[in-house]
PDB file of N, CA and C in Angstrom:
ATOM      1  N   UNK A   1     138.211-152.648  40.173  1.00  0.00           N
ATOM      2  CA  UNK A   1     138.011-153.303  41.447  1.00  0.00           C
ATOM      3  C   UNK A   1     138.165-154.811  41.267  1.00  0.00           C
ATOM      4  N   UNK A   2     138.693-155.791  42.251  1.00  0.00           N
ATOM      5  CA  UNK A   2     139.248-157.031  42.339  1.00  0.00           C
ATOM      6  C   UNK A   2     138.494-157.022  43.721  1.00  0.00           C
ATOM      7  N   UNK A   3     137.626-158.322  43.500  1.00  0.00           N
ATOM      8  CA  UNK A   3     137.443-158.953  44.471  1.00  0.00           C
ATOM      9  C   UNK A   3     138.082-160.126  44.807  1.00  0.00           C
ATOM     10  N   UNK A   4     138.387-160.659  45.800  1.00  0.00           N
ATOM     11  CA  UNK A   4     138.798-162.234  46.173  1.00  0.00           C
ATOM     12  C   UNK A   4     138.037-162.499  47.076  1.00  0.00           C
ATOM     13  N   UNK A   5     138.290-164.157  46.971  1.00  0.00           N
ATOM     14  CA  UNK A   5     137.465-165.260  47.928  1.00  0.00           C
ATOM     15  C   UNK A   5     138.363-166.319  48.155  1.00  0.00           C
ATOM     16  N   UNK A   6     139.153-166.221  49.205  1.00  0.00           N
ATOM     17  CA  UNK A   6     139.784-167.474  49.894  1.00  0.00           C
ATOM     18  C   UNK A   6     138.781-168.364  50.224  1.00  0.00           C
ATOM     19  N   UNK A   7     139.809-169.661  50.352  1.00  0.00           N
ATOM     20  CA  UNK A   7     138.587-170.898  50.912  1.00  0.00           C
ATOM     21  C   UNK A   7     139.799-171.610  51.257  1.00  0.00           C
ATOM     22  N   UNK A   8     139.299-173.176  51.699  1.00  0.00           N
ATOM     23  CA  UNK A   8     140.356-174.439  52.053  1.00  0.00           C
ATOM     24  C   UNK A   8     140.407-174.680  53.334  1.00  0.00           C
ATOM     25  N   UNK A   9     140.487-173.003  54.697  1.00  0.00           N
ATOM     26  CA  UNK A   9     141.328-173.342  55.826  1.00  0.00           C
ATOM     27  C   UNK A   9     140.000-174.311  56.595  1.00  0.00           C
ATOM     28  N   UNK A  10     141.102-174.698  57.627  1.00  0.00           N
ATOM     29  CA  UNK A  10     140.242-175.301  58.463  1.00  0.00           C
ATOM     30  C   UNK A  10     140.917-176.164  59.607  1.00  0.00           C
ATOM     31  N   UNK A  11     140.496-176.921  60.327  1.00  0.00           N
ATOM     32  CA  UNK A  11     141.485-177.669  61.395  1.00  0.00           C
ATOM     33  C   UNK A  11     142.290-178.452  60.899  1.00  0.00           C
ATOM     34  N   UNK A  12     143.392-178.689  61.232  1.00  0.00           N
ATOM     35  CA  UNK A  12     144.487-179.751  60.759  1.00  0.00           C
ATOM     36  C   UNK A  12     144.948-180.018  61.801  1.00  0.00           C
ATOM     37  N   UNK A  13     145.534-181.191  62.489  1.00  0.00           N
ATOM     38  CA  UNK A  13     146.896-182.011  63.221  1.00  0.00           C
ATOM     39  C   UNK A  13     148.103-181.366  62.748  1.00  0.00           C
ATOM     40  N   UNK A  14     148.617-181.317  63.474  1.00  0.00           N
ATOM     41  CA  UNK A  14     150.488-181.107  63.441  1.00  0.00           C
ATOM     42  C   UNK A  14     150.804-182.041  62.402  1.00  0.00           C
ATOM     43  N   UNK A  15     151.760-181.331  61.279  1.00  0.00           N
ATOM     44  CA  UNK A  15     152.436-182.276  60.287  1.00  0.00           C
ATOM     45  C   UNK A  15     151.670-182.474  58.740  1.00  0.00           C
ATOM     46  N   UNK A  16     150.191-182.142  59.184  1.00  0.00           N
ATOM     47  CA  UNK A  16     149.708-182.351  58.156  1.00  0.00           C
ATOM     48  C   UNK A  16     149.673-181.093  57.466  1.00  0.00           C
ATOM     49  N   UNK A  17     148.480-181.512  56.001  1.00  0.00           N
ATOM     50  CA  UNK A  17     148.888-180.249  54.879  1.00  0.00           C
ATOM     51  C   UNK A  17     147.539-179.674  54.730  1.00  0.00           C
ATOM     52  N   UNK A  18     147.360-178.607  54.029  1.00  0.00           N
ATOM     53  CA  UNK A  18     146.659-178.136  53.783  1.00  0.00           C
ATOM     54  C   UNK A  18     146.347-177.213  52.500  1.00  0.00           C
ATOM     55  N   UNK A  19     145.276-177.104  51.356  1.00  0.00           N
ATOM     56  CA  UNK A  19     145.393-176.381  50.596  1.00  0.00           C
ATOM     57  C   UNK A  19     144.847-174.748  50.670  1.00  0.00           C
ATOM     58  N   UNK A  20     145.260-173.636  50.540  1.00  0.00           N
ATOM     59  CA  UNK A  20     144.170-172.505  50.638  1.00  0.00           C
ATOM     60  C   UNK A  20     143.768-172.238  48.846  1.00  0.00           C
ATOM     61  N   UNK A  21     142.746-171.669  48.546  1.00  0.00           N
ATOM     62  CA  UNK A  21     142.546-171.415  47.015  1.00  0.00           C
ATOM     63  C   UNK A  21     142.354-169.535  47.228  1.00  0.00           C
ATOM     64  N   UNK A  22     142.411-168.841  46.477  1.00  0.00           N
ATOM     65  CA  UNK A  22     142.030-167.874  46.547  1.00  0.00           C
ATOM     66  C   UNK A  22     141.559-166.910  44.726  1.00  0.00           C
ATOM     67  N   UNK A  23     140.094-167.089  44.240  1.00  0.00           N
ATOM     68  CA  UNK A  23     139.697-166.885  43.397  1.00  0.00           C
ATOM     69  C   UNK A  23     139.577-164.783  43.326  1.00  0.00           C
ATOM     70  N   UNK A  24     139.971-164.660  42.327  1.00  0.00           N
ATOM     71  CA  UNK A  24     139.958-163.345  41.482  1.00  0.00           C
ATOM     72  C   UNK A  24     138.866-162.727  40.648  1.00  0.00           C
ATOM     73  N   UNK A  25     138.084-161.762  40.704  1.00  0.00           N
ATOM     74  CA  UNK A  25     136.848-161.327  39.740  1.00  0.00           C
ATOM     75  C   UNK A  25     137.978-160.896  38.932  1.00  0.00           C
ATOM     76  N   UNK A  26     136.837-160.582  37.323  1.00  0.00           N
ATOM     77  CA  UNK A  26     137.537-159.486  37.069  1.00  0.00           C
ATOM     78  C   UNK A  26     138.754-160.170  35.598  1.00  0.00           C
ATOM     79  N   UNK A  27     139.079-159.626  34.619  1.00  0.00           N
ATOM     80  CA  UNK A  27     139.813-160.070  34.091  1.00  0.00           C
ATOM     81  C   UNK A  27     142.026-159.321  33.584  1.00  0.00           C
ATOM     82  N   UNK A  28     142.089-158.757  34.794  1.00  0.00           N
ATOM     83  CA  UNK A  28     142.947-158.513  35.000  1.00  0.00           C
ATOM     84  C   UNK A  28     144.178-159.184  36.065  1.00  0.00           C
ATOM     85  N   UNK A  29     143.490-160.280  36.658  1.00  0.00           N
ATOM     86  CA  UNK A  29     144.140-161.624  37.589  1.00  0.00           C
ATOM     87  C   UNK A  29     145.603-161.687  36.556  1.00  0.00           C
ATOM     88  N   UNK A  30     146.001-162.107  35.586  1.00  0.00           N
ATOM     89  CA  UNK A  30     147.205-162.808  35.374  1.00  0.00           C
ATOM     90  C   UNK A  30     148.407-161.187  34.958  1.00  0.00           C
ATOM     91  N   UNK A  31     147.844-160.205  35.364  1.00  0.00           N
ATOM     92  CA  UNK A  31     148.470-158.659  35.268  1.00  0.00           C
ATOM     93  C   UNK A  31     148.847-158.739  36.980  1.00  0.00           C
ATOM     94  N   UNK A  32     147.894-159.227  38.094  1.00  0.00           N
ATOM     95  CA  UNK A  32     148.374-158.746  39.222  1.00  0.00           C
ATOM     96  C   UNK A  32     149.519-159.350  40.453  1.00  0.00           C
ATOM     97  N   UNK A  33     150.455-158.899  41.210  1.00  0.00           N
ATOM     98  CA  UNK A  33     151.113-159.745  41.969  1.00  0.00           C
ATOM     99  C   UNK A  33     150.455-160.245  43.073  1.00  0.00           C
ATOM    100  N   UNK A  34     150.175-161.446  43.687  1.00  0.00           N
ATOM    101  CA  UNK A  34     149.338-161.787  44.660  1.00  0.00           C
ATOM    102  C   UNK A  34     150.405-162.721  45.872  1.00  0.00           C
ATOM    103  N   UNK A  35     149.652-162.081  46.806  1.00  0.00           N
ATOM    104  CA  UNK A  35     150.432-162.621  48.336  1.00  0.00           C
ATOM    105  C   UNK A  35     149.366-163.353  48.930  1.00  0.00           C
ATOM    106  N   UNK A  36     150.125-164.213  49.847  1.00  0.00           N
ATOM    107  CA  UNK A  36     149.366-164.870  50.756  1.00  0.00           C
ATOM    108  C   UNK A  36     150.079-164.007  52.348  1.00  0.00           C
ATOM    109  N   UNK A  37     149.148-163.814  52.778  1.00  0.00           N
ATOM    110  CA  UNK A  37     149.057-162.831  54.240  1.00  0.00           C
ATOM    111  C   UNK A  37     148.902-163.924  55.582  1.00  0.00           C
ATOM    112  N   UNK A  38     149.196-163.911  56.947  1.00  0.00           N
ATOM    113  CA  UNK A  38     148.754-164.434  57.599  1.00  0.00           C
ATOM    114  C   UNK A  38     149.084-163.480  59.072  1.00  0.00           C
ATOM    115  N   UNK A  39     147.921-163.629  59.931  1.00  0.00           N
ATOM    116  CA  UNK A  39     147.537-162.955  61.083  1.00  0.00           C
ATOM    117  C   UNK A  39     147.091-163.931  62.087  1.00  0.00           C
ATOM    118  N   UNK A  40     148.241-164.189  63.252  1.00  0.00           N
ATOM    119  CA  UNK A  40     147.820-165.208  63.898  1.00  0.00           C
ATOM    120  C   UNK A  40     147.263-164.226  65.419  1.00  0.00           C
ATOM    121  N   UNK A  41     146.504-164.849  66.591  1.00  0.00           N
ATOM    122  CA  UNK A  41     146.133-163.764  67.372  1.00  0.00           C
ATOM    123  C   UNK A  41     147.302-163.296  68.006  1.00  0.00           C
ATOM    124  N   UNK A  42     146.631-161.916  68.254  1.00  0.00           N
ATOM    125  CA  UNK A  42     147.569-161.114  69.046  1.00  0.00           C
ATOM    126  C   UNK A  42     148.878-160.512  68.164  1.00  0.00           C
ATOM    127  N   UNK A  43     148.896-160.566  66.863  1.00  0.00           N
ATOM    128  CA  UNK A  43     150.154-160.601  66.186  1.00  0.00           C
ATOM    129  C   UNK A  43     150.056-160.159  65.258  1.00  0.00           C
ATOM    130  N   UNK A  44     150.596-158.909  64.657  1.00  0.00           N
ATOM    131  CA  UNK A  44     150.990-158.124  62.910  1.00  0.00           C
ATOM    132  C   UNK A  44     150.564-159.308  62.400  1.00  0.00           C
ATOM    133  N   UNK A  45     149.920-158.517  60.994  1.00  0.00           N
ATOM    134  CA  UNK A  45     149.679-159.584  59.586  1.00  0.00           C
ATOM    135  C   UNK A  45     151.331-159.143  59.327  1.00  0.00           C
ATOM    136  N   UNK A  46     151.581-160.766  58.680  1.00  0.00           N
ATOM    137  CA  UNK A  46     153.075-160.801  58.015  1.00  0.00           C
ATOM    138  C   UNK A  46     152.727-161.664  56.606  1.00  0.00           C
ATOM    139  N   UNK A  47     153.991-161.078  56.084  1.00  0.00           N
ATOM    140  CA  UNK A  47     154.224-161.705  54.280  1.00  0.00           C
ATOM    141  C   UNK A  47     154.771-163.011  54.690  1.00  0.00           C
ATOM    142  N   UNK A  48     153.443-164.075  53.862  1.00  0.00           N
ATOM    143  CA  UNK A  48     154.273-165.425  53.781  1.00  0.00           C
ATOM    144  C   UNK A  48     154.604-165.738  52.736  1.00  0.00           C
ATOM    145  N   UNK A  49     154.025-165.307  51.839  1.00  0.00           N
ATOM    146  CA  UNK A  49     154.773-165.844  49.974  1.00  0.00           C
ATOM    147  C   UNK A  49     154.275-164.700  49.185  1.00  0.00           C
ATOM    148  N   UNK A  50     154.588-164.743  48.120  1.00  0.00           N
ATOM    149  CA  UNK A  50     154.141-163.633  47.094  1.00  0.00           C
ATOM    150  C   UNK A  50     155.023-164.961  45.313  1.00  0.00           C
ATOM    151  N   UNK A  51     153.600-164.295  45.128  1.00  0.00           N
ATOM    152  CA  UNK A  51     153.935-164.717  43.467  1.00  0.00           C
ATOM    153  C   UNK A  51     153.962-163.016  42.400  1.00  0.00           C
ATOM    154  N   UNK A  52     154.527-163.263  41.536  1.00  0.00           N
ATOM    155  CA  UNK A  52     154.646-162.231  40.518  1.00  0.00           C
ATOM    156  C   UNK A  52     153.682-162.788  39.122  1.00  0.00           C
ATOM    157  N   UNK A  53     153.499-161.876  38.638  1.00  0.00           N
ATOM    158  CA  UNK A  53     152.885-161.857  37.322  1.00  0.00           C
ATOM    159  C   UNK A  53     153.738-162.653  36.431  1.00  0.00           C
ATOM    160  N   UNK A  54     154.563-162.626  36.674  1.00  0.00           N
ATOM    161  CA  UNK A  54     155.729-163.970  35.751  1.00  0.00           C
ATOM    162  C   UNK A  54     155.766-165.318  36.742  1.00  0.00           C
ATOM    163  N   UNK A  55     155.422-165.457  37.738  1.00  0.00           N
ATOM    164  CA  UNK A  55     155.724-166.716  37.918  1.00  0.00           C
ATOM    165  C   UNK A  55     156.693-166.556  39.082  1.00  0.00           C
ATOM    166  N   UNK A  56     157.361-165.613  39.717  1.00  0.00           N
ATOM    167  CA  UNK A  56     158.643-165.575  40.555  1.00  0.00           C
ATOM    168  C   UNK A  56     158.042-165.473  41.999  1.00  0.00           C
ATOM    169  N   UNK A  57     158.038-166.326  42.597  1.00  0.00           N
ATOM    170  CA  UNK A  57     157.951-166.800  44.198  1.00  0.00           C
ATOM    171  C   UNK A  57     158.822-166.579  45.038  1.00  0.00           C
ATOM    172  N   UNK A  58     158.521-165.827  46.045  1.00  0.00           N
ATOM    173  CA  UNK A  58     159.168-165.977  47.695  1.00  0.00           C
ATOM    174  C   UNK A  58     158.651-166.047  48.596  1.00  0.00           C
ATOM    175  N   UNK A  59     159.181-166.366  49.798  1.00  0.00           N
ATOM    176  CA  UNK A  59     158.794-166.772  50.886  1.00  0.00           C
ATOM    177  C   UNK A  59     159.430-166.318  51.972  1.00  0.00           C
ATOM    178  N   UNK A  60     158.451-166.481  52.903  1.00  0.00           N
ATOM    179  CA  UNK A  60     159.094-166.044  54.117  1.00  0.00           C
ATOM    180  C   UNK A  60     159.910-166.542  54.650  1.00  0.00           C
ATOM    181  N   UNK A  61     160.875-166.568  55.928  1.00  0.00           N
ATOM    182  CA  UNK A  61     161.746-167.538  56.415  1.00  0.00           C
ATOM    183  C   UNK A  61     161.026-168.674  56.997  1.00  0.00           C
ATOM    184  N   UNK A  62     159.791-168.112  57.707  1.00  0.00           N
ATOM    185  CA  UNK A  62     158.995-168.844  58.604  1.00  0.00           C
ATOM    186  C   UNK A  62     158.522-170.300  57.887  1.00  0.00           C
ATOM    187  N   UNK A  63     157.862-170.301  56.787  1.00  0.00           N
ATOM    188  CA  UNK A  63     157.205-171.405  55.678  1.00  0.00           C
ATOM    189  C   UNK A  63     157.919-171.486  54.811  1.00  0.00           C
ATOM    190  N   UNK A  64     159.311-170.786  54.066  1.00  0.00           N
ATOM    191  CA  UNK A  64     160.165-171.796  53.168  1.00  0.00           C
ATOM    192  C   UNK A  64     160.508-172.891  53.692  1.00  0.00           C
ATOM    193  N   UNK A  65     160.354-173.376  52.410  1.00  0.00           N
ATOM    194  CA  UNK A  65     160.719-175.386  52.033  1.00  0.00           C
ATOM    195  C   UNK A  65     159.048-176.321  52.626  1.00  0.00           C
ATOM    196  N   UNK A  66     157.899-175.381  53.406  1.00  0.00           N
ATOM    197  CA  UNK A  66     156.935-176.262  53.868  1.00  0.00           C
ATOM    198  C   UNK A  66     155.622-175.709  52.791  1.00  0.00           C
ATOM    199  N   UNK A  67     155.713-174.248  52.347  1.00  0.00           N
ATOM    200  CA  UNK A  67     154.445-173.970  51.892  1.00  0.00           C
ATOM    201  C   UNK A  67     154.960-173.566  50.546  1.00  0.00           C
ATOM    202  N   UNK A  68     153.857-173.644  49.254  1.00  0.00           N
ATOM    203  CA  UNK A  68     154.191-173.337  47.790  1.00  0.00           C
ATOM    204  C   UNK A  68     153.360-172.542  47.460  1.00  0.00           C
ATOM    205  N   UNK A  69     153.523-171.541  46.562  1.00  0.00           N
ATOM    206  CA  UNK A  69     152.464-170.587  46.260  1.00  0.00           C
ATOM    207  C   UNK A  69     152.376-170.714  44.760  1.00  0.00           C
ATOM    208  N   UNK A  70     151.134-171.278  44.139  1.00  0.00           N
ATOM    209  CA  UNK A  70     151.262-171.344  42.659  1.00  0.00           C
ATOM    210  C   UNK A  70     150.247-170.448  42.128  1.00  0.00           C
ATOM    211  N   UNK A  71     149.897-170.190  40.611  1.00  0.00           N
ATOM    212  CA  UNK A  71     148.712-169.330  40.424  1.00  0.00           C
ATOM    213  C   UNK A  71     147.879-170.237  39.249  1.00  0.00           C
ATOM    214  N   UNK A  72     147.281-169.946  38.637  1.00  0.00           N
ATOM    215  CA  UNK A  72     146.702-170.829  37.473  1.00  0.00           C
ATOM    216  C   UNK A  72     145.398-169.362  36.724  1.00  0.00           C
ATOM    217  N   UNK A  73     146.238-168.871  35.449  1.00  0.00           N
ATOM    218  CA  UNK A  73     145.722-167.780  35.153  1.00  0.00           C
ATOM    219  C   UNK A  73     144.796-167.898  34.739  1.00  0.00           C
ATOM    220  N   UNK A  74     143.894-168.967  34.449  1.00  0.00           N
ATOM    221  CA  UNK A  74     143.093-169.555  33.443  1.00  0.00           C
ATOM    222  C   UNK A  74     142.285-169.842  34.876  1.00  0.00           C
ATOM    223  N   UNK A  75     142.038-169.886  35.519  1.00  0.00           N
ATOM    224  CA  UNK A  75     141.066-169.578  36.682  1.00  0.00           C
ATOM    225  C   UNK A  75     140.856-168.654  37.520  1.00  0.00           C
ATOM    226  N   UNK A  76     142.002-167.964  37.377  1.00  0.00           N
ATOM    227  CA  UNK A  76     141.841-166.650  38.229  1.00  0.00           C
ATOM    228  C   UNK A  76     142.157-166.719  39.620  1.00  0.00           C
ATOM    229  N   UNK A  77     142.951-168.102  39.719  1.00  0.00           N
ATOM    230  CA  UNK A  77     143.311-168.447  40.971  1.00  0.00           C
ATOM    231  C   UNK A  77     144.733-168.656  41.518  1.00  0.00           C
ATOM    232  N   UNK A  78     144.634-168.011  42.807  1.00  0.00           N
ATOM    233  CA  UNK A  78     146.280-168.129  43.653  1.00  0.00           C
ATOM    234  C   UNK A  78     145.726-169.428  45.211  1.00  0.00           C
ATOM    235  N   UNK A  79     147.099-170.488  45.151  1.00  0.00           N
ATOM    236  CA  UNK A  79     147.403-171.415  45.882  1.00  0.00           C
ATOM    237  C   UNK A  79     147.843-171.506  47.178  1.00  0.00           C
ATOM    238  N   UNK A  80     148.203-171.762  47.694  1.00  0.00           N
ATOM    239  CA  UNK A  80     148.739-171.767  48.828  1.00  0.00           C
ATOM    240  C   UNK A  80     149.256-173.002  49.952  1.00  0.00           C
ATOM    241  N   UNK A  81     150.012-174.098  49.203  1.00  0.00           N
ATOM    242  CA  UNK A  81     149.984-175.301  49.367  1.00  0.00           C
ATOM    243  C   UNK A  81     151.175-175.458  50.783  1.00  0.00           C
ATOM    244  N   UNK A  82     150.185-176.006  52.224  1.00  0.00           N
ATOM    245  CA  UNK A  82     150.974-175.506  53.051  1.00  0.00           C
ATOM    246  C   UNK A  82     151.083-177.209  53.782  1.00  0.00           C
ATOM    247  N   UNK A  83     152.684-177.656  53.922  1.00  0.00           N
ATOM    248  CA  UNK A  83     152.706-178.776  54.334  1.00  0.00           C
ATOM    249  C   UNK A  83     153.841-179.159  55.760  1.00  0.00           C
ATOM    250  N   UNK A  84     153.779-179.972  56.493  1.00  0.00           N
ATOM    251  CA  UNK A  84     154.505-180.011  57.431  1.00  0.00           C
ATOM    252  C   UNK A  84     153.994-178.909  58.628  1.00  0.00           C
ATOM    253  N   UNK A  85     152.533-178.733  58.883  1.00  0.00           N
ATOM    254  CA  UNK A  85     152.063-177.655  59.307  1.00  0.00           C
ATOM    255  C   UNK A  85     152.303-177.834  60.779  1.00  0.00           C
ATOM    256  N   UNK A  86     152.321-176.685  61.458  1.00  0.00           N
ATOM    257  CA  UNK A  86     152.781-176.878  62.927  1.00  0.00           C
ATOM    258  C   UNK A  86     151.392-175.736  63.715  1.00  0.00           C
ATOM    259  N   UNK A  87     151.947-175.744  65.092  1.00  0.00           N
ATOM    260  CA  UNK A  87     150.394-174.860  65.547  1.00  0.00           C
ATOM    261  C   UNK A  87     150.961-173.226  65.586  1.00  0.00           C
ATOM    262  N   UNK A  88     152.125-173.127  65.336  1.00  0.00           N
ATOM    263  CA  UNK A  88     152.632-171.861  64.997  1.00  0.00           C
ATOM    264  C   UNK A  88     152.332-171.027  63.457  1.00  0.00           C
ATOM    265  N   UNK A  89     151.957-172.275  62.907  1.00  0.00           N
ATOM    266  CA  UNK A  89     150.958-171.476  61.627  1.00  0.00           C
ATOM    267  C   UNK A  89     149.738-171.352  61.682  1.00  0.00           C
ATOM    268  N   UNK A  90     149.277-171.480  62.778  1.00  0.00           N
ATOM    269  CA  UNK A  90     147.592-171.483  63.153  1.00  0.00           C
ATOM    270  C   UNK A  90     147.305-169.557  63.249  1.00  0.00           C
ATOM    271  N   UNK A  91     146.499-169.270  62.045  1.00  0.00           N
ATOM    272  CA  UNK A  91     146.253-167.982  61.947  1.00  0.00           C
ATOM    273  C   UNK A  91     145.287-167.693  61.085  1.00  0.00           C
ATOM    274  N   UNK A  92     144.785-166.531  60.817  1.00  0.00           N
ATOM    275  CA  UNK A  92     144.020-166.103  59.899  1.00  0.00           C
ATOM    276  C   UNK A  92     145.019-165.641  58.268  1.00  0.00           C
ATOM    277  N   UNK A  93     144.269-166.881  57.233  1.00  0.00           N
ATOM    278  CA  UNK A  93     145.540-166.648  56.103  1.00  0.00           C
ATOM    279  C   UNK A  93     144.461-165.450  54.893  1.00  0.00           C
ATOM    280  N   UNK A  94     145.225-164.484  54.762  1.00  0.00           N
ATOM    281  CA  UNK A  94     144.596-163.363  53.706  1.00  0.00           C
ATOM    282  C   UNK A  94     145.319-163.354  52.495  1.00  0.00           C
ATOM    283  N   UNK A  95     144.467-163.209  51.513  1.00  0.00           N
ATOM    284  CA  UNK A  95     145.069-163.261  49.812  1.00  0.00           C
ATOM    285  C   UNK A  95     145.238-161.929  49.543  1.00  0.00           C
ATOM    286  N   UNK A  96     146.187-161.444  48.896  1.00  0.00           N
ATOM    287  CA  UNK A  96     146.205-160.087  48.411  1.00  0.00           C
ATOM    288  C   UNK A  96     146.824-159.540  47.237  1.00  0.00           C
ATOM    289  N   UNK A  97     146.086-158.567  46.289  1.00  0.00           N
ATOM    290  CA  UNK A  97     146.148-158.658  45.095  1.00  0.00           C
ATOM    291  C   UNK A  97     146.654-157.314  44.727  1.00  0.00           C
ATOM    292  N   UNK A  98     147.778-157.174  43.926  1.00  0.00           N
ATOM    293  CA  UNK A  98     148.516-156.014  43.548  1.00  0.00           C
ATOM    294  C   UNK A  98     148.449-155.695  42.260  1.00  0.00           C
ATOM    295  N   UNK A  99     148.070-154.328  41.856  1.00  0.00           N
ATOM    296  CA  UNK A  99     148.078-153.877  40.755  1.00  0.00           C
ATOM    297  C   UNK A  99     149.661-153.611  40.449  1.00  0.00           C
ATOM    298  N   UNK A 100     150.369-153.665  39.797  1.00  0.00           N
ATOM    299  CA  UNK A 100     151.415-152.838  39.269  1.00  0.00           C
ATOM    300  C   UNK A 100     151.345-151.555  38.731  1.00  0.00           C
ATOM    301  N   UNK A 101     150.169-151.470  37.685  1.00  0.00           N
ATOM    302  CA  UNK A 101     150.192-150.756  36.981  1.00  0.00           C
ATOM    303  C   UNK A 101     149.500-149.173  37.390  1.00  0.00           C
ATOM    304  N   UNK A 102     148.885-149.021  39.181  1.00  0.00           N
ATOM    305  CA  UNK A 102     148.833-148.118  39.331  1.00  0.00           C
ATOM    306  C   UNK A 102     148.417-148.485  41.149  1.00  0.00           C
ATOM    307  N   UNK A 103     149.530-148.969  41.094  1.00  0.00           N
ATOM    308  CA  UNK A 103     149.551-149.548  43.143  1.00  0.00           C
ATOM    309  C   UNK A 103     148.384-150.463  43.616  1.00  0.00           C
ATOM    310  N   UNK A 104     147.280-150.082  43.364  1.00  0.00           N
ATOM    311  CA  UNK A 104     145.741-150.503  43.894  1.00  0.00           C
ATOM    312  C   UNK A 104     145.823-152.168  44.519  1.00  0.00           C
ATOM    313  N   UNK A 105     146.055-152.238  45.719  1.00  0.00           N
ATOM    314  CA  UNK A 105     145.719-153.017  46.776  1.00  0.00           C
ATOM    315  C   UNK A 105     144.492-153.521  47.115  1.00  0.00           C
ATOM    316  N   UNK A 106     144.402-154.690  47.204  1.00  0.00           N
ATOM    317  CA  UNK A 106     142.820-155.677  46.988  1.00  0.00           C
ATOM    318  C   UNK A 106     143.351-156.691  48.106  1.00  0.00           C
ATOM    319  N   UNK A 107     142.424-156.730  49.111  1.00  0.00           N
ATOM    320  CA  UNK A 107     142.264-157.649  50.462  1.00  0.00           C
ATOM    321  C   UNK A 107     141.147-159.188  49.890  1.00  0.00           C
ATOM    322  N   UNK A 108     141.060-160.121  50.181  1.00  0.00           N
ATOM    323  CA  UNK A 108     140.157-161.013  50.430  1.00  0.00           C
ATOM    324  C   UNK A 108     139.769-161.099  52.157  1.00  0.00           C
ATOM    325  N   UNK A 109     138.550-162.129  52.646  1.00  0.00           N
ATOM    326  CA  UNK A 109     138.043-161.732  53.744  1.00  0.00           C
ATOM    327  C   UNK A 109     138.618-162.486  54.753  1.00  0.00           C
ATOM    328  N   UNK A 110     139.411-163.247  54.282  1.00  0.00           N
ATOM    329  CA  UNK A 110     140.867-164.449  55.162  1.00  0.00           C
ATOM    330  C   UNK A 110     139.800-165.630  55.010  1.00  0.00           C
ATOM    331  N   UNK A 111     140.786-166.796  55.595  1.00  0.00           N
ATOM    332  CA  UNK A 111     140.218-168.347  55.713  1.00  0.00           C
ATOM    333  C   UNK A 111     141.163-168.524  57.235  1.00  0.00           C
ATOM    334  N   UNK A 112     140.287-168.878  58.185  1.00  0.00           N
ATOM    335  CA  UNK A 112     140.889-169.424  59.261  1.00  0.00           C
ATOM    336  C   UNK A 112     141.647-170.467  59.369  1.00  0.00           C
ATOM    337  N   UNK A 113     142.954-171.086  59.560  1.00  0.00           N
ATOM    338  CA  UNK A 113     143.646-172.302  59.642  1.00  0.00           C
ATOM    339  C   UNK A 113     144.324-172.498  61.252  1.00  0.00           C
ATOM    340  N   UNK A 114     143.764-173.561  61.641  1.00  0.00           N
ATOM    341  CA  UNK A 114     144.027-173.937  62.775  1.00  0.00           C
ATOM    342  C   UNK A 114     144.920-175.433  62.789  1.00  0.00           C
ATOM    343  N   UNK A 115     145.414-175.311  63.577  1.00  0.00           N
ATOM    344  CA  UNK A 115     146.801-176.502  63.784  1.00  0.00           C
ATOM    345  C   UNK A 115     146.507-176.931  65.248  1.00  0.00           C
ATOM    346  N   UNK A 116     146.599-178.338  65.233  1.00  0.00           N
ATOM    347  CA  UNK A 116     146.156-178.462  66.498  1.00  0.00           C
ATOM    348  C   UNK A 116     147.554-179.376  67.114  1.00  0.00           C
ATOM    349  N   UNK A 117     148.187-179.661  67.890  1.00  0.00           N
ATOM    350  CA  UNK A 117     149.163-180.514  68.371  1.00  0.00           C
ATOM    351  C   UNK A 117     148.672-181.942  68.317  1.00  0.00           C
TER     352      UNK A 117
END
């Protein structure tokens, strides 16, 4: 079992940045692939980035070139460095943690990020 704990969101202005953190129990963090999720109202959770256990990043169309997803295995922590923010990224952002080695899917409890014009 993998728990997570997002943190960071919170109100921002248009344009500005924001960091999310999202911490890992457990000592199997630098084995798992981890996504950053986001659910704005009224609207499917969608994939905004995903990191791999090696290091290999993508992104959605929506936040390439504005948001970075880094990890730091030695804390047990995934990033979420979101800049040039607009109120169309104003959503509930969820961390999510992938086993490879036998599927097992791990939610955190989201961090609210609001964008204001």
């Amino acid at each position: 079992q993998v728990q997570l704990v997002e943190s960071g969101g919170g109100l921002v202005q248009a344009g500005g940045s924001l960091r999310l953190s999202c911490v890992a129990s457990g000592s199997i963090f630098s084995t798992l692939a981890m996504n950053w999720y986001r659910q704005a109202p009224g609207k499917q959770r969608e994939l905004a980035a995903t990191i791999t256990s090696g290091g290999i990043t993508i992104y959605s169309d929506s936040v390439k070139g504005r948001f970075t997803i880094s990890r730091d295995n030695a804390k047990n922590t995934v990033y979420l460095q979101m800049s040039r923010l607009n109120p169309e990224d104003t959503a509930v952002y969820y961390c999510k943690a992938k086993w490879p080695r036998n599927g097992a899917a791990f939610w955190g409890q989201g961090t609210q990020v609001t964008v204001s014009d």
